[in-house]
N, C-alpha and C. Protein backbone atom coordinates (compact mmCIF):
# COMPACT_ATOMS: atom_id res chain seq x y z
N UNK A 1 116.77 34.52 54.60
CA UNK A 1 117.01 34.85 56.00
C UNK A 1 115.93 35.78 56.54
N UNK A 2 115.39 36.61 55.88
CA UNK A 2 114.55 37.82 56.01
C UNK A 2 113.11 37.20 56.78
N UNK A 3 112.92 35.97 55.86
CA UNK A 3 111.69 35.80 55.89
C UNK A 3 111.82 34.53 57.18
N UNK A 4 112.56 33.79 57.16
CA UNK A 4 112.77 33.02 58.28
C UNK A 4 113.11 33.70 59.67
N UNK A 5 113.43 34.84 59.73
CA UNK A 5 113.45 36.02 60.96
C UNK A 5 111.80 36.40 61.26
N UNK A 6 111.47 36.57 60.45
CA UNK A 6 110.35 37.43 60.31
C UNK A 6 109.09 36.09 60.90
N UNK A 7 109.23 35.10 60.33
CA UNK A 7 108.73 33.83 61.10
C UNK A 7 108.22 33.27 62.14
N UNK A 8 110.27 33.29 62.56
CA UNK A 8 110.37 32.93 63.87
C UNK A 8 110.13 34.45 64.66
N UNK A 9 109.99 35.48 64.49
CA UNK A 9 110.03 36.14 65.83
C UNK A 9 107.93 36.42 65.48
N UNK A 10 107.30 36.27 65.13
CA UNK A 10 106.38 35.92 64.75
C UNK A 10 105.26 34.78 65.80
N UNK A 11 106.37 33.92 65.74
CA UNK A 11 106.37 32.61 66.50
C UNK A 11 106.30 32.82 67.64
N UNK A 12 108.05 33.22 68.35
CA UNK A 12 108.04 33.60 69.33
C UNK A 12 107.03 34.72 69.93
N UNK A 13 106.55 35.56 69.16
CA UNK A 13 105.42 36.20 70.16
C UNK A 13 104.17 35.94 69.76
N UNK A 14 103.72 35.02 68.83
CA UNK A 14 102.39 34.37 69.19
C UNK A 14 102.54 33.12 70.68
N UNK A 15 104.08 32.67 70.76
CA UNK A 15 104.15 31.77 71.96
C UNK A 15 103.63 32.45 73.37
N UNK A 16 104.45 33.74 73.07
CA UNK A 16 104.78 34.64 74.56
C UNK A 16 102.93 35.18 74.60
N UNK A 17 102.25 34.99 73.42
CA UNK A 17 100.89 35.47 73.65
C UNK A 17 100.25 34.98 74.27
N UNK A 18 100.03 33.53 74.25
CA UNK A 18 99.32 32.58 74.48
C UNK A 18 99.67 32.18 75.92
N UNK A 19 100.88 31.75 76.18
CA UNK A 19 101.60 32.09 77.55
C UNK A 19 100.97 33.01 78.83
N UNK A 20 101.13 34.23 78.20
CA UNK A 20 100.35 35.30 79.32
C UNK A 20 98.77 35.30 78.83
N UNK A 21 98.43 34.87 78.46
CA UNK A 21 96.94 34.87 78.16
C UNK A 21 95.98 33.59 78.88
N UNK A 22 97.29 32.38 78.63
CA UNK A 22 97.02 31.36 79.60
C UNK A 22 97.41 31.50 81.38
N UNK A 23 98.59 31.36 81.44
CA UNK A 23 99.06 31.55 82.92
C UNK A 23 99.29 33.30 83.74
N UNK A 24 99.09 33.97 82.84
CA UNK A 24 99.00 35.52 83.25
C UNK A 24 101.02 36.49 82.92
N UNK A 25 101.28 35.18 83.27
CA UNK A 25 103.08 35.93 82.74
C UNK A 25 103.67 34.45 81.80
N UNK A 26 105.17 35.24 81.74
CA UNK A 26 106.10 34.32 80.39
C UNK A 26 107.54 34.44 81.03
N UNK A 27 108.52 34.00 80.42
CA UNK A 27 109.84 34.02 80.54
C UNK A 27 110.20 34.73 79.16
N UNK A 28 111.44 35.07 78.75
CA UNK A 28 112.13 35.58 78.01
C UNK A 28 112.51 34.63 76.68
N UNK A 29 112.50 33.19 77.48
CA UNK A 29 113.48 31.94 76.97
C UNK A 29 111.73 31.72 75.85
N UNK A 30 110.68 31.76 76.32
CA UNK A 30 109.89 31.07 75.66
C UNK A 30 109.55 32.18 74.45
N UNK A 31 109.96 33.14 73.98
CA UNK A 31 110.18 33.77 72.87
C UNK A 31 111.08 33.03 71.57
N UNK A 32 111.94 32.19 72.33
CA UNK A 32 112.87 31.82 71.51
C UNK A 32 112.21 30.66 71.33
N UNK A 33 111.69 29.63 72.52
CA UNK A 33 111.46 28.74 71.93
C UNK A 33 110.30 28.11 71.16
N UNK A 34 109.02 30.03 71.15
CA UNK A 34 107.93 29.48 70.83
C UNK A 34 108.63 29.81 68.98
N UNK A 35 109.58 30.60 69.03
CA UNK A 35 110.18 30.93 67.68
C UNK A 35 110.32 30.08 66.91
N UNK A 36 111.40 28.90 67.77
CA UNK A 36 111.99 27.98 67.16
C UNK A 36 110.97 26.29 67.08
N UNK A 37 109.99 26.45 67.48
CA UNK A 37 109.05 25.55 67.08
C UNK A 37 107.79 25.88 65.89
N UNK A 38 107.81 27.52 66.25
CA UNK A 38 107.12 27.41 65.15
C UNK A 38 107.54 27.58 63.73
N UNK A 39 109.18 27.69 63.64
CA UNK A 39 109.96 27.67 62.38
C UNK A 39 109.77 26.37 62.13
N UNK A 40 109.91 25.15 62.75
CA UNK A 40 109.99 24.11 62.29
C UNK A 40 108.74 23.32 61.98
N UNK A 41 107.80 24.30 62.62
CA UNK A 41 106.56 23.51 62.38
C UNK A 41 105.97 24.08 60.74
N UNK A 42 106.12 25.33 60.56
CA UNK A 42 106.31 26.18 59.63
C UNK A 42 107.00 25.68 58.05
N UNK A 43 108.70 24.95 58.34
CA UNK A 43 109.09 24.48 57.84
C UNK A 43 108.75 22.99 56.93
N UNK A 44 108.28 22.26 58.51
CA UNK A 44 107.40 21.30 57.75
C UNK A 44 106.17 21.30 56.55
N UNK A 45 105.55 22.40 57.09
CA UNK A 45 104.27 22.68 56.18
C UNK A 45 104.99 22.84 55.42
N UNK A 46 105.46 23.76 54.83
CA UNK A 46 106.16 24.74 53.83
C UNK A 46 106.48 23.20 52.85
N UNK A 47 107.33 22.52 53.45
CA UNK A 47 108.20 21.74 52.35
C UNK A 47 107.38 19.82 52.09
N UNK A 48 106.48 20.08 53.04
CA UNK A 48 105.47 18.55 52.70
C UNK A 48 104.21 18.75 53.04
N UNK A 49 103.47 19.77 52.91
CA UNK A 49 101.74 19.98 52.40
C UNK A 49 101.33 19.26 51.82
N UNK A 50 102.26 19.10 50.59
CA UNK A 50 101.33 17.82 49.61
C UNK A 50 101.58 16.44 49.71
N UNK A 51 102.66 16.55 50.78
CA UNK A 51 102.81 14.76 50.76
C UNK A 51 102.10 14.26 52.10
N UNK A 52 102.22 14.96 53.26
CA UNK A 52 101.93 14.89 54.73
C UNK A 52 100.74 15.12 55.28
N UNK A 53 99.62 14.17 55.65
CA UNK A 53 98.15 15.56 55.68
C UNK A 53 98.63 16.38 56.60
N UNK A 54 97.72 17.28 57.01
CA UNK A 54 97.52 18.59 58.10
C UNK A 54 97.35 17.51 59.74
N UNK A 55 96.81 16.42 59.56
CA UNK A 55 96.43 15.58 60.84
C UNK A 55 98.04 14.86 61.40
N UNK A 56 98.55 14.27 60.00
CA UNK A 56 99.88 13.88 60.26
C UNK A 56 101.11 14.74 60.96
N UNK A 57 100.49 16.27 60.46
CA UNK A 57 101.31 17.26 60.50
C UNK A 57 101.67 17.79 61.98
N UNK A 58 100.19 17.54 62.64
CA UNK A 58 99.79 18.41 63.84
C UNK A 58 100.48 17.39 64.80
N UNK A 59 100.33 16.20 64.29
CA UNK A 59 100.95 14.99 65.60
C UNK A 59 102.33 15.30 65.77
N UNK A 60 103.37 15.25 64.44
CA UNK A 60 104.37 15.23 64.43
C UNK A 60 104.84 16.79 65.33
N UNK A 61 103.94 18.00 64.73
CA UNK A 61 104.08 19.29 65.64
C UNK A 61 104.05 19.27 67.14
N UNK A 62 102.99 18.02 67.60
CA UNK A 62 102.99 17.96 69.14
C UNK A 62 103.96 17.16 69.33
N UNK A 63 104.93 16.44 69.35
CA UNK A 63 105.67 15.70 69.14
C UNK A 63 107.02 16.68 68.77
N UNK A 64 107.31 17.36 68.42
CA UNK A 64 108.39 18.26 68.15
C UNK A 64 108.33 19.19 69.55
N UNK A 65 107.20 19.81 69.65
CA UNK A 65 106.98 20.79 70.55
C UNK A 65 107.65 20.57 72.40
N UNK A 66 106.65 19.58 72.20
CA UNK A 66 106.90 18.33 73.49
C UNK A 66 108.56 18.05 73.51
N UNK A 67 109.36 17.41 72.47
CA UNK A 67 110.59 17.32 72.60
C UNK A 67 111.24 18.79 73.08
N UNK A 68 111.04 20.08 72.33
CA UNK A 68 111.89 21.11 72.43
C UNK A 68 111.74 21.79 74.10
N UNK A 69 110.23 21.33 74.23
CA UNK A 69 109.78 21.79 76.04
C UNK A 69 110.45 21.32 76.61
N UNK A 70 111.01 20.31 76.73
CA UNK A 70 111.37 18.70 77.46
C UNK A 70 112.99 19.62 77.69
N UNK A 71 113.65 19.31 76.37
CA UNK A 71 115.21 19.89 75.95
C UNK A 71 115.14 21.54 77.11
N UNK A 72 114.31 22.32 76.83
CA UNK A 72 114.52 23.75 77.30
C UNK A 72 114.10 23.48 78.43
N UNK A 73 113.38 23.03 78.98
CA UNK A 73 112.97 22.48 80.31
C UNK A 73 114.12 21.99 81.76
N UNK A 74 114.28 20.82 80.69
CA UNK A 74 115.41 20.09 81.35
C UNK A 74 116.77 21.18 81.53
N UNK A 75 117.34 22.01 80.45
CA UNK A 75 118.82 22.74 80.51
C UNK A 75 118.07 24.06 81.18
N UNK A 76 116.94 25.09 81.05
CA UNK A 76 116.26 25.78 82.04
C UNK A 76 116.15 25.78 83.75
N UNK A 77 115.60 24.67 84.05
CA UNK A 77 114.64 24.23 84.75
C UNK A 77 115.33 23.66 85.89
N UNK A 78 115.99 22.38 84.97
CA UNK A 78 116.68 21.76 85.52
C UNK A 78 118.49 21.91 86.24
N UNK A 79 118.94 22.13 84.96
CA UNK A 79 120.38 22.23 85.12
C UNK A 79 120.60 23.75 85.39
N UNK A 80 119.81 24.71 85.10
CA UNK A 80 120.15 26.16 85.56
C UNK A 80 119.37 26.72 86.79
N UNK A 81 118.29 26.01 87.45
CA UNK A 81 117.79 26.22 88.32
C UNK A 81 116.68 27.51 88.36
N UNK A 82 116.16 27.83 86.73
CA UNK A 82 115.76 29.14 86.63
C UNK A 82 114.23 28.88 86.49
N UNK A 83 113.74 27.95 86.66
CA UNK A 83 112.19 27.58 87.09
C UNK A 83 111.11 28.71 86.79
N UNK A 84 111.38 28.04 85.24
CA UNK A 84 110.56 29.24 84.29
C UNK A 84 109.08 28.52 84.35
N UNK A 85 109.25 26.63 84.36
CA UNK A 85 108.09 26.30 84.50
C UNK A 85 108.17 24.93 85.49
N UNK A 86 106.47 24.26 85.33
CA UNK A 86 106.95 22.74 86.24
C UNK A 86 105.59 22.43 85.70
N UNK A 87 105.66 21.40 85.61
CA UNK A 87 104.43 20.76 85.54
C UNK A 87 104.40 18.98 86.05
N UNK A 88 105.07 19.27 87.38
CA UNK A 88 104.89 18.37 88.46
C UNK A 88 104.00 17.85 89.32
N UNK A 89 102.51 18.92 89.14
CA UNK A 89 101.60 18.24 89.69
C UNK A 89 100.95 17.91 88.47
N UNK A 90 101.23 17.81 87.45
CA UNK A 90 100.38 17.51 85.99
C UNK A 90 100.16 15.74 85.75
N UNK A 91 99.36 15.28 85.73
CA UNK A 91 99.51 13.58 85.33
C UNK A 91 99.99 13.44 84.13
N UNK A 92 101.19 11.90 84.14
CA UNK A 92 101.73 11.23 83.17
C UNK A 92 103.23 12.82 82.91
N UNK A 93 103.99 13.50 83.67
CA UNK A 93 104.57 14.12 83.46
C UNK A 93 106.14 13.47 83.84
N UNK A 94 107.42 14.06 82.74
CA UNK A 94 108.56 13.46 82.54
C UNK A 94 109.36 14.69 83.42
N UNK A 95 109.93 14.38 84.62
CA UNK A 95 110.80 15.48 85.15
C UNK A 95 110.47 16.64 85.82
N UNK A 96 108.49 16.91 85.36
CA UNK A 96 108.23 18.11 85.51
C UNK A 96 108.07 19.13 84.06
N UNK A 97 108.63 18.45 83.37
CA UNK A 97 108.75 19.53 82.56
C UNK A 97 108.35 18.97 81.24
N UNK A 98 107.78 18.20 81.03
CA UNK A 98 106.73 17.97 80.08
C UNK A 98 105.16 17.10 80.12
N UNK A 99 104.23 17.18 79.91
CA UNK A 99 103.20 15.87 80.42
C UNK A 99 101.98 16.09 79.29
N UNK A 100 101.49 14.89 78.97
CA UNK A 100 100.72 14.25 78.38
C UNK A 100 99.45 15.35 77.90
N UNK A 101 98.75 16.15 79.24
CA UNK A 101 97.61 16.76 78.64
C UNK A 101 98.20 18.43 77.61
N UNK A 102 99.50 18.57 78.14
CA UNK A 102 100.27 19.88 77.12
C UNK A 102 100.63 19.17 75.96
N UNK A 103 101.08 17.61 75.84
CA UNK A 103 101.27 17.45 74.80
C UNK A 103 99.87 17.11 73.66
N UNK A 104 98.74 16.95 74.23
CA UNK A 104 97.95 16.79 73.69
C UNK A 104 97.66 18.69 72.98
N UNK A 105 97.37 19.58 74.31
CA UNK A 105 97.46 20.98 73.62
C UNK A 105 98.34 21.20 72.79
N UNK A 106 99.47 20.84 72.57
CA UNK A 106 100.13 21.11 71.12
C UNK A 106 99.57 20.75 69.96
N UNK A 107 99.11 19.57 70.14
CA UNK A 107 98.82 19.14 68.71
C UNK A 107 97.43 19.94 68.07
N UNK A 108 96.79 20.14 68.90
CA UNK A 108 95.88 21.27 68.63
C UNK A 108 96.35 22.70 68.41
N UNK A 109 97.58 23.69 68.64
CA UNK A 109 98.54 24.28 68.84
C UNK A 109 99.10 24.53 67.60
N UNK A 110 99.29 23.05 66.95
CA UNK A 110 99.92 22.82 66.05
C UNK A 110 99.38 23.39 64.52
N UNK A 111 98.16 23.27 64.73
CA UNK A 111 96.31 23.45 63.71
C UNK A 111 96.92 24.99 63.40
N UNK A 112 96.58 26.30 64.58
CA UNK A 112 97.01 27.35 64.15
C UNK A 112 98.20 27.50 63.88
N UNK A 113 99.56 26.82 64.51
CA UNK A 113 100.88 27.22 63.57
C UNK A 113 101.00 26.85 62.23
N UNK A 114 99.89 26.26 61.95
CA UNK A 114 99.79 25.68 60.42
C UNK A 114 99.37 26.47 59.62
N UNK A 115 97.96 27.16 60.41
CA UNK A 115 97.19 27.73 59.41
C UNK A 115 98.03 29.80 59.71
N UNK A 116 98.59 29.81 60.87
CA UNK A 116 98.80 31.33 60.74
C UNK A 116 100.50 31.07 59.98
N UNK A 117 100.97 30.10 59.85
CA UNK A 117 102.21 29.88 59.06
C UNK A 117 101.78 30.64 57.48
N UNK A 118 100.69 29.59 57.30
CA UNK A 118 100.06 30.02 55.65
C UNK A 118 99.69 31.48 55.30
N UNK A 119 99.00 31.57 56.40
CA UNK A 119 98.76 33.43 56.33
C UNK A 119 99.48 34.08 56.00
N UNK A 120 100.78 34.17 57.39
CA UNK A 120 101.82 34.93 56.87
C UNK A 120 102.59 35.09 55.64
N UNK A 121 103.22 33.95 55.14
CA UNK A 121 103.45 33.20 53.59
C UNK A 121 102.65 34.17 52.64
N UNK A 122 101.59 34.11 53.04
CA UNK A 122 100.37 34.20 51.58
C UNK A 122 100.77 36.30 51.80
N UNK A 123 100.23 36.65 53.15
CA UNK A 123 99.97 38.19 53.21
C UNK A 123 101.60 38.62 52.92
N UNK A 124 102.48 38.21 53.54
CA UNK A 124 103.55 38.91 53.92
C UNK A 124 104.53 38.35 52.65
N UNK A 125 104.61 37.37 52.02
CA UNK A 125 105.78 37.13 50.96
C UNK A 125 104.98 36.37 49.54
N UNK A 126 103.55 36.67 49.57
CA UNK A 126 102.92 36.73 48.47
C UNK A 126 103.07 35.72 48.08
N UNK A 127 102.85 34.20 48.89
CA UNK A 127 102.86 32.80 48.32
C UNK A 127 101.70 32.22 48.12
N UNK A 128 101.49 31.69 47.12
CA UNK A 128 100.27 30.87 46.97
C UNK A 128 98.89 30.57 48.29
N UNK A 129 97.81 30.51 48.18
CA UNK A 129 97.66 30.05 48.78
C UNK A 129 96.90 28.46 48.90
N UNK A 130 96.77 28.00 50.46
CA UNK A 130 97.02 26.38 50.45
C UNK A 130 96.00 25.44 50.76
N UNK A 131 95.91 24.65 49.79
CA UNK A 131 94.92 23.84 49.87
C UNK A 131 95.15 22.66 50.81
N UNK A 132 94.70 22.06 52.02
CA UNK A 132 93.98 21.56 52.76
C UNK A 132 94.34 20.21 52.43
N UNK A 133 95.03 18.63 53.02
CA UNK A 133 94.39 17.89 52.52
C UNK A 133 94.61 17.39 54.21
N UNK A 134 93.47 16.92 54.55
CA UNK A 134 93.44 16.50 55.97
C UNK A 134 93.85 14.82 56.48
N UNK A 135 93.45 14.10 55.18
CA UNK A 135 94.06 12.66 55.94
C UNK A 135 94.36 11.99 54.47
């Protein structure tokens, strides 16, 4: 539990970093949800490194990411009216609240939740560290 806390809130404020570093502010909600994507992206590495490359890895990460935006988006955005984001003038976009060129930035996104996943692992709970297999 320790270390899966330690993770995700990890997560969540490398999300909330990138956030105000990109658009200048954040919401509250995207703490949680940069948390909870990068546990799972985290998770993935963690438990199929050696079966999954890092390329397979990053798609499936943009592809997770994109779903959880979409989900928090839609019950955010949509159904609560709290218009944390939009990306309605964005091309190829679903609702507003997800589109094609963010989902492409995830998967690139995905590269450092991979590699600062390993970091942490390696500095903070003294795990091996990970060898690379890209395709």
């Amino acid at each position: 539990m320790y270390k899966s806390f330690i993770l995700f809130s990890c997560g969540g404020i490398f999300y909330l970093t990138i956030e105000m570093l990109w658009r200048g502010y954040s919401h509250w909600s995207m703490f949680i949800l940069g948390g909870v994507c990068f546990s799972i992206i985290g998770l993935l590495n963690e438990k199929c490194m050696e079966k999954i490359p890092v390329i397979l890895q990053m798609m499936i990460g943009a592809v997770v990411i994109t779903a959880l935006e979409f989900v928090t988006g839609y019950i955010l955005n949509i159904k609560l009216h709290m218009n944390v984001w939009s990306y309605s003038d964005m091309p190829f976009n679903i609702m507003g609240q997800v589109c094609l060129p963010y989902m492409v930035l995830w998967f690139f996104m995905s590269l450092a939740c991979i590699f600062m996943d390993d970091f942490l692992r390696q500095r903070l709970f003294d795990m091996p560290k990970r060898q690379y297999r890209w395709f």
